[in-house]
N, C-alpha and C. Protein backbone atom coordinates (compact mmCIF):
# COMPACT_ATOMS: atom_id res chain seq x y z
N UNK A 1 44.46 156.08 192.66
CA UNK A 1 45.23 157.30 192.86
C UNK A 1 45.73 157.85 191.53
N UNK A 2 46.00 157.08 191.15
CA UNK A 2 46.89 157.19 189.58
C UNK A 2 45.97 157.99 188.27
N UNK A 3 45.10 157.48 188.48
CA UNK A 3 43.91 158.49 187.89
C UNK A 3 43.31 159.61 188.08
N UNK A 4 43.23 160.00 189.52
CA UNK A 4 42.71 161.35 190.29
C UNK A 4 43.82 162.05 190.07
N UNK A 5 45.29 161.69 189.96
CA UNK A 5 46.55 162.46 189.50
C UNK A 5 47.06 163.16 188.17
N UNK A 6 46.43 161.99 187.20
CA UNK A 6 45.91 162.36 186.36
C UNK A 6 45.11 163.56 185.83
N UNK A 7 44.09 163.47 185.85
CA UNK A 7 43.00 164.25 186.27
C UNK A 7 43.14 165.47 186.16
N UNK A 8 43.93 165.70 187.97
CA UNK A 8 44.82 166.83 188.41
C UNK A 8 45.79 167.49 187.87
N UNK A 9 46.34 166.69 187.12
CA UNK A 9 47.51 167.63 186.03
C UNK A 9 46.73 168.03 184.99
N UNK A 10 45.66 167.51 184.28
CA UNK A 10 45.08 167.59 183.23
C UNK A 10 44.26 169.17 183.52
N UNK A 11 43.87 169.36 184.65
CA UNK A 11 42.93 170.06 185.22
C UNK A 11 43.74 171.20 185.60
N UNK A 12 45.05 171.08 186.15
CA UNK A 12 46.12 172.13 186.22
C UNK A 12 46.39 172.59 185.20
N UNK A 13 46.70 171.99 184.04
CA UNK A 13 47.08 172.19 183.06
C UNK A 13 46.48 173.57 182.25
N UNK A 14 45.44 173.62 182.59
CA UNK A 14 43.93 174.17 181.47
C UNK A 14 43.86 175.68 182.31
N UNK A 15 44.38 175.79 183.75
CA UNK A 15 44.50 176.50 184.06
C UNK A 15 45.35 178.27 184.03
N UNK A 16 44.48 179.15 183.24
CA UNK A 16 45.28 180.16 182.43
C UNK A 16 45.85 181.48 183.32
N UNK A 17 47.15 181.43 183.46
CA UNK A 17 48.08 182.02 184.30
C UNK A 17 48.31 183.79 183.44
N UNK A 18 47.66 184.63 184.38
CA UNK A 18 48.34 186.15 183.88
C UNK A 18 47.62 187.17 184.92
N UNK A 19 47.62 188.01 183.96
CA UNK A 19 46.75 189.45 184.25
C UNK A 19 45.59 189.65 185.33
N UNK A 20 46.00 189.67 186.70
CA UNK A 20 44.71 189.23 187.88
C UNK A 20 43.71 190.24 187.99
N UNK A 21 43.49 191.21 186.86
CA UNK A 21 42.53 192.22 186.25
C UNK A 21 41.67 191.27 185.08
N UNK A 22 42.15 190.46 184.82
CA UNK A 22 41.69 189.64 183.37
C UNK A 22 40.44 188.59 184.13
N UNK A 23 38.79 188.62 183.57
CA UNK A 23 38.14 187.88 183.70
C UNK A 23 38.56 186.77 183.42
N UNK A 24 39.66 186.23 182.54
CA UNK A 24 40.40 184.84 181.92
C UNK A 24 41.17 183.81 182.78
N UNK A 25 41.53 185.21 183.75
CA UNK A 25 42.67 184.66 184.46
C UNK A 25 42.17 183.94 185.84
N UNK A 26 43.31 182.60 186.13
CA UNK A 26 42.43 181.54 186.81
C UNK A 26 43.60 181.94 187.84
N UNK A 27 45.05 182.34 187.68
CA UNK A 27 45.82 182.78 188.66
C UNK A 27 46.69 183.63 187.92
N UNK A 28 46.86 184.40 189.06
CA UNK A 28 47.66 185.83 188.94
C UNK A 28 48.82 185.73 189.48
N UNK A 29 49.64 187.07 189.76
CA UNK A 29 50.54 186.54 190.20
C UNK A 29 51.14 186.57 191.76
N UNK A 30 51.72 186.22 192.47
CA UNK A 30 51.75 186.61 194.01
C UNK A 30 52.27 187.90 194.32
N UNK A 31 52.01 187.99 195.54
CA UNK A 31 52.38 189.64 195.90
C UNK A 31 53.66 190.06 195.32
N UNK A 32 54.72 189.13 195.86
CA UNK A 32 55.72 190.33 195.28
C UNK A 32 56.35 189.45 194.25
N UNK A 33 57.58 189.47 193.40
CA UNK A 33 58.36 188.66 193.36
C UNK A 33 59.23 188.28 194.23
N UNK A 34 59.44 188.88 195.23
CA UNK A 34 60.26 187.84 196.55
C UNK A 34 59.44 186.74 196.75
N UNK A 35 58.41 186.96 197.05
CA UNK A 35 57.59 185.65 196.91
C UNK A 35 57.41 184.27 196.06
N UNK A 36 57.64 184.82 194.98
CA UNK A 36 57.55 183.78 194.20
C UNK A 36 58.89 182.63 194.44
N UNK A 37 60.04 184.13 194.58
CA UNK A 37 61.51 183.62 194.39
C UNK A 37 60.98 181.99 195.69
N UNK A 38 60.65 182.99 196.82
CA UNK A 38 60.68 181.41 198.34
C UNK A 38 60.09 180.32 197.69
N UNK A 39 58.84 180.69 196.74
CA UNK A 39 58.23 179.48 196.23
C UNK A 39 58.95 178.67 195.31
N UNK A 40 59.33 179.66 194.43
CA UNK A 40 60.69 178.58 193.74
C UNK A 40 61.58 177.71 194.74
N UNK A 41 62.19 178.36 195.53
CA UNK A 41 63.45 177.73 196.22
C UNK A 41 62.53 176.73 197.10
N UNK A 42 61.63 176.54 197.94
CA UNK A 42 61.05 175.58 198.73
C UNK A 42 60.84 174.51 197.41
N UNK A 43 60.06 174.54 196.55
CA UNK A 43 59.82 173.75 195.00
C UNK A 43 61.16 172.86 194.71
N UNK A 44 62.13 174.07 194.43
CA UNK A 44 63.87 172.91 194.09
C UNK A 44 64.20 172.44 195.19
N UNK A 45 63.83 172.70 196.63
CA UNK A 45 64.17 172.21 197.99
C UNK A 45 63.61 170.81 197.67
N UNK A 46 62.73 170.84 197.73
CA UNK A 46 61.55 169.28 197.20
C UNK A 46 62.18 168.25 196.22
N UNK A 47 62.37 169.02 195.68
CA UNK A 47 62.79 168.60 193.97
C UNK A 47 63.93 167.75 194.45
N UNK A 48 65.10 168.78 195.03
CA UNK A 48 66.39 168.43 195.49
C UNK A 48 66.67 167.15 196.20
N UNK A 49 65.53 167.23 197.33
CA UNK A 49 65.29 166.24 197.86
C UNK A 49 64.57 164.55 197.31
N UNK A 50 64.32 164.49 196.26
CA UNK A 50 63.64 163.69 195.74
C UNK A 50 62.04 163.85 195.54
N UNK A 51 61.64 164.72 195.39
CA UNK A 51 60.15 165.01 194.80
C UNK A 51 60.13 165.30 193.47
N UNK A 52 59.23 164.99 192.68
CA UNK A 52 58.84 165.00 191.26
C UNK A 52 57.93 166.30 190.66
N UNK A 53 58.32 166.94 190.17
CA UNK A 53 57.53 167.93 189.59
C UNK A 53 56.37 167.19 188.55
N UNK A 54 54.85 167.15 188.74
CA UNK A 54 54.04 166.76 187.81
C UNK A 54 53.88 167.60 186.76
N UNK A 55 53.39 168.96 187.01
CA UNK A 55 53.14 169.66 185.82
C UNK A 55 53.39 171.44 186.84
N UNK A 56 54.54 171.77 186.45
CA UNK A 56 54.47 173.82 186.55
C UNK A 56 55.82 173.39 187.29
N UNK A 57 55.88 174.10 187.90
CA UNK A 57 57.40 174.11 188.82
C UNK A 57 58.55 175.16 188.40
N UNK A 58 57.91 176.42 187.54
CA UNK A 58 58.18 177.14 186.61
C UNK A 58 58.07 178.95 187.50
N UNK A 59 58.96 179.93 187.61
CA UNK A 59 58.69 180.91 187.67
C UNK A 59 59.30 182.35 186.73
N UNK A 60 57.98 183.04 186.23
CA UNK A 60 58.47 184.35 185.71
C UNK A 60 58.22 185.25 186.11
N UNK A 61 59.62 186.00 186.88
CA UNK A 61 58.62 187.03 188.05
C UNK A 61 58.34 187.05 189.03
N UNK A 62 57.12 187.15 189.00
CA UNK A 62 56.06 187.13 190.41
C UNK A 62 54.98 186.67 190.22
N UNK A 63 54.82 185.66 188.95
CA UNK A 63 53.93 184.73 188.61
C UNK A 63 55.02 183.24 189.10
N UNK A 64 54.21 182.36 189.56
CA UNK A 64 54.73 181.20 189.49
C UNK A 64 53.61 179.75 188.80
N UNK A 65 54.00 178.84 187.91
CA UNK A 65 52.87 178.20 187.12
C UNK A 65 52.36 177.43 188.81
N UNK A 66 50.86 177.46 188.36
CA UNK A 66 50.60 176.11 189.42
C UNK A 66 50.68 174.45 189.36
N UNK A 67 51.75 174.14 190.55
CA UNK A 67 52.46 173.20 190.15
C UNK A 67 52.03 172.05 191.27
N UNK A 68 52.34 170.86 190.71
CA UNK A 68 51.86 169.82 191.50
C UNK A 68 53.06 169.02 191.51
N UNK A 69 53.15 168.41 192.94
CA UNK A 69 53.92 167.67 192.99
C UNK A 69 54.37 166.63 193.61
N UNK A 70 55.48 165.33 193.80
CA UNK A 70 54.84 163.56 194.35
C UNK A 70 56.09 163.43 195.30
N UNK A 71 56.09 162.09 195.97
CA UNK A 71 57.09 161.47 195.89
C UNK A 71 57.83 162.87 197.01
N UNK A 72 57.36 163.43 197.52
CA UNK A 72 57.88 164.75 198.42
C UNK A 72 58.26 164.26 199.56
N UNK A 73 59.40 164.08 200.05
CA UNK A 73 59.96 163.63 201.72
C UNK A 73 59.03 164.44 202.62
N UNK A 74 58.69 163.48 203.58
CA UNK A 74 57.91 164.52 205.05
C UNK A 74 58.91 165.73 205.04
N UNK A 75 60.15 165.56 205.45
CA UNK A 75 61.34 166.06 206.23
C UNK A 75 61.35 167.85 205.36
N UNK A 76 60.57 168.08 204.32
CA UNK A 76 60.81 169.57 203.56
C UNK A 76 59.74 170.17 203.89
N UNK A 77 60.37 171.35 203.89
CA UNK A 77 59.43 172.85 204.55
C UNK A 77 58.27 172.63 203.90
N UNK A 78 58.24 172.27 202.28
CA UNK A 78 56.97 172.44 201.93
C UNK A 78 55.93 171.65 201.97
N UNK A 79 56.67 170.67 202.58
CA UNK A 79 55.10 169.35 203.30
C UNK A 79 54.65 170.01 204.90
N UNK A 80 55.59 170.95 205.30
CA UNK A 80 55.49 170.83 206.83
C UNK A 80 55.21 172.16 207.24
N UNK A 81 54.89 173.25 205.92
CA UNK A 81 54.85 174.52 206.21
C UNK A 81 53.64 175.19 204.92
N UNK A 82 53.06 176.20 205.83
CA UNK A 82 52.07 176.43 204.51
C UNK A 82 52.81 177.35 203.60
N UNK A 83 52.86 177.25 201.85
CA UNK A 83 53.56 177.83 200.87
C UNK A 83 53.13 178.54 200.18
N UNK A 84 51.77 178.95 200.79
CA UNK A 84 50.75 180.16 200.23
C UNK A 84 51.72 181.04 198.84
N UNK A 85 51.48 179.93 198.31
CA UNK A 85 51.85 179.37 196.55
C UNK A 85 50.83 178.74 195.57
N UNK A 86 50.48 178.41 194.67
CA UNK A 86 50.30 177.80 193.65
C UNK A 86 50.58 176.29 193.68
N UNK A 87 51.22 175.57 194.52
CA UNK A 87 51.65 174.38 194.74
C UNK A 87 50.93 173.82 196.09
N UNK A 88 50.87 172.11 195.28
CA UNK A 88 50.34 170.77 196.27
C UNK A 88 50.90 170.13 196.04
N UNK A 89 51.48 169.25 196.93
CA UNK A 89 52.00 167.78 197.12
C UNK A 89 50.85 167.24 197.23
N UNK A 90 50.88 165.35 196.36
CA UNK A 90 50.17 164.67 196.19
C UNK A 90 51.00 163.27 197.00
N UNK A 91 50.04 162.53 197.73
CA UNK A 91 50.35 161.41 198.75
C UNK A 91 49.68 160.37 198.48
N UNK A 92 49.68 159.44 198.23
CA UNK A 92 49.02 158.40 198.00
C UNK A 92 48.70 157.35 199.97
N UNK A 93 47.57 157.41 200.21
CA UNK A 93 47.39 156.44 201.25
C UNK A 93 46.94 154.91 201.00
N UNK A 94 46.47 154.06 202.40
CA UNK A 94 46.22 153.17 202.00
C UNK A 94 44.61 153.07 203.10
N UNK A 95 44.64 153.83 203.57
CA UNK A 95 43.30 154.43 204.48
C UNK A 95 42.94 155.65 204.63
N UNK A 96 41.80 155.88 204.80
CA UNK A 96 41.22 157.07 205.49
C UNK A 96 42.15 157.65 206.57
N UNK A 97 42.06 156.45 207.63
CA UNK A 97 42.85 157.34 208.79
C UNK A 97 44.28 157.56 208.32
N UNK A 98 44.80 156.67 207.67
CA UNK A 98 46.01 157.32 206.82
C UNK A 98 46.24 158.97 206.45
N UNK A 99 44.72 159.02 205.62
CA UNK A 99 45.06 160.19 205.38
C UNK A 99 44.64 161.35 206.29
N UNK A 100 44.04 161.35 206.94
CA UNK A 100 43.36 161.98 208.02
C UNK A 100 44.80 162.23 209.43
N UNK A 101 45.97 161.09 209.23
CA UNK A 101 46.91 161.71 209.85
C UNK A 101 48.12 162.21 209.76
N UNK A 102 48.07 162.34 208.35
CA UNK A 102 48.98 162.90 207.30
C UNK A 102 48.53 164.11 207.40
N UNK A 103 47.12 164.20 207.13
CA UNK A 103 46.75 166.16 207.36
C UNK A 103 47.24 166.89 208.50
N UNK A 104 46.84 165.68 209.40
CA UNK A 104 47.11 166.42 210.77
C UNK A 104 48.80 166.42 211.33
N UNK A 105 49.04 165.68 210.39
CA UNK A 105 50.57 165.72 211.07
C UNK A 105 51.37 167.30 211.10
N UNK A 106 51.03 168.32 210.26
CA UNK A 106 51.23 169.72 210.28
C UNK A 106 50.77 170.97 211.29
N UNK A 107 51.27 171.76 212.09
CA UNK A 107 51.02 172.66 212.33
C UNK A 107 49.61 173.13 211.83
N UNK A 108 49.66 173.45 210.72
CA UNK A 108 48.80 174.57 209.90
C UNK A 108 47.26 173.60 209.64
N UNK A 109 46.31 174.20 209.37
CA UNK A 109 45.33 173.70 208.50
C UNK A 109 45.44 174.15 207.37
N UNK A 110 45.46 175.18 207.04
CA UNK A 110 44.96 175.78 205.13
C UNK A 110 45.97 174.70 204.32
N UNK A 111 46.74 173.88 204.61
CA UNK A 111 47.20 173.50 203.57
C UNK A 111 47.05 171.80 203.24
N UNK A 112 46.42 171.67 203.81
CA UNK A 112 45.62 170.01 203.94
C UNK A 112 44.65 169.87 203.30
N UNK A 113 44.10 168.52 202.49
CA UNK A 113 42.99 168.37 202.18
C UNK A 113 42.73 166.74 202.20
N UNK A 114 41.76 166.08 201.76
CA UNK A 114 41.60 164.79 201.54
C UNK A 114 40.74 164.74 200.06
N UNK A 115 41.31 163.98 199.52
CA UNK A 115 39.85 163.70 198.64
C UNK A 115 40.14 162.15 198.26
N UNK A 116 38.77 161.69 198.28
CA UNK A 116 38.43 159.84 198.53
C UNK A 116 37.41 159.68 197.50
N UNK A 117 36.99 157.96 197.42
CA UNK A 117 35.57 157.87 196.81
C UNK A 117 34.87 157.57 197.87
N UNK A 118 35.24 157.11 199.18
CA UNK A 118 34.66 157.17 200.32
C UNK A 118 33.52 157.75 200.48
């Protein structure tokens, strides 16, 4: 896990935030700045709660950096709600079906994924 997290910040990292007219640009910024503002506040909700910011967790505007993040309680909106944001929580399992019911434990699909060497 510790390595694919890795990885993931490294890979976030490289990712160049601006101008969503700009061939450069890998993210733009969200519709409004009210938007961003919820994404901030769900982010320090996390935070607040004991989640770890890996890399972004940052907003200017109505850009917000894309941010990754651990250690996130089930119990916050942003594990349990989609944040059609720039942001993922990262989970470490100890199975497949582990993770397969961690996805499903949400309402939503768009905001689930798995990735294994499986």
């Amino acid at each position: 896990m510790m390595s694919f997290v890795k990885k993931m910040v490294f890979q976030t990292n490289a990712l160049k935030v601006g101008d969503k007219l700009s061939d450069e640009t890998d993210v733009g910024p969200l519709i409004t700045e009210k938007e961003a503002l919820r994404v901030e506040e769900w982010v320090q909700d996390a935070v607040e709660k004991g989640g770890k910011v890996l890399t972004g967790g940052k907003r200017d505007g109505a850009y917000y950096l894309p941010t990754i993040l651990a250690d996130v309680p089930d119990s916050t909106k942003i594990v349990n709600e989609e944040i059609f944001g720039p942001v993922v929580t990262v989970f470490p399992v100890d199975s497949l079906e582990e993770a397969i019911e961690k996805s499903n434990h949400v309402e939503y699909g768009l905001q689930a994924g798995i990735f294994t060497k499986i």
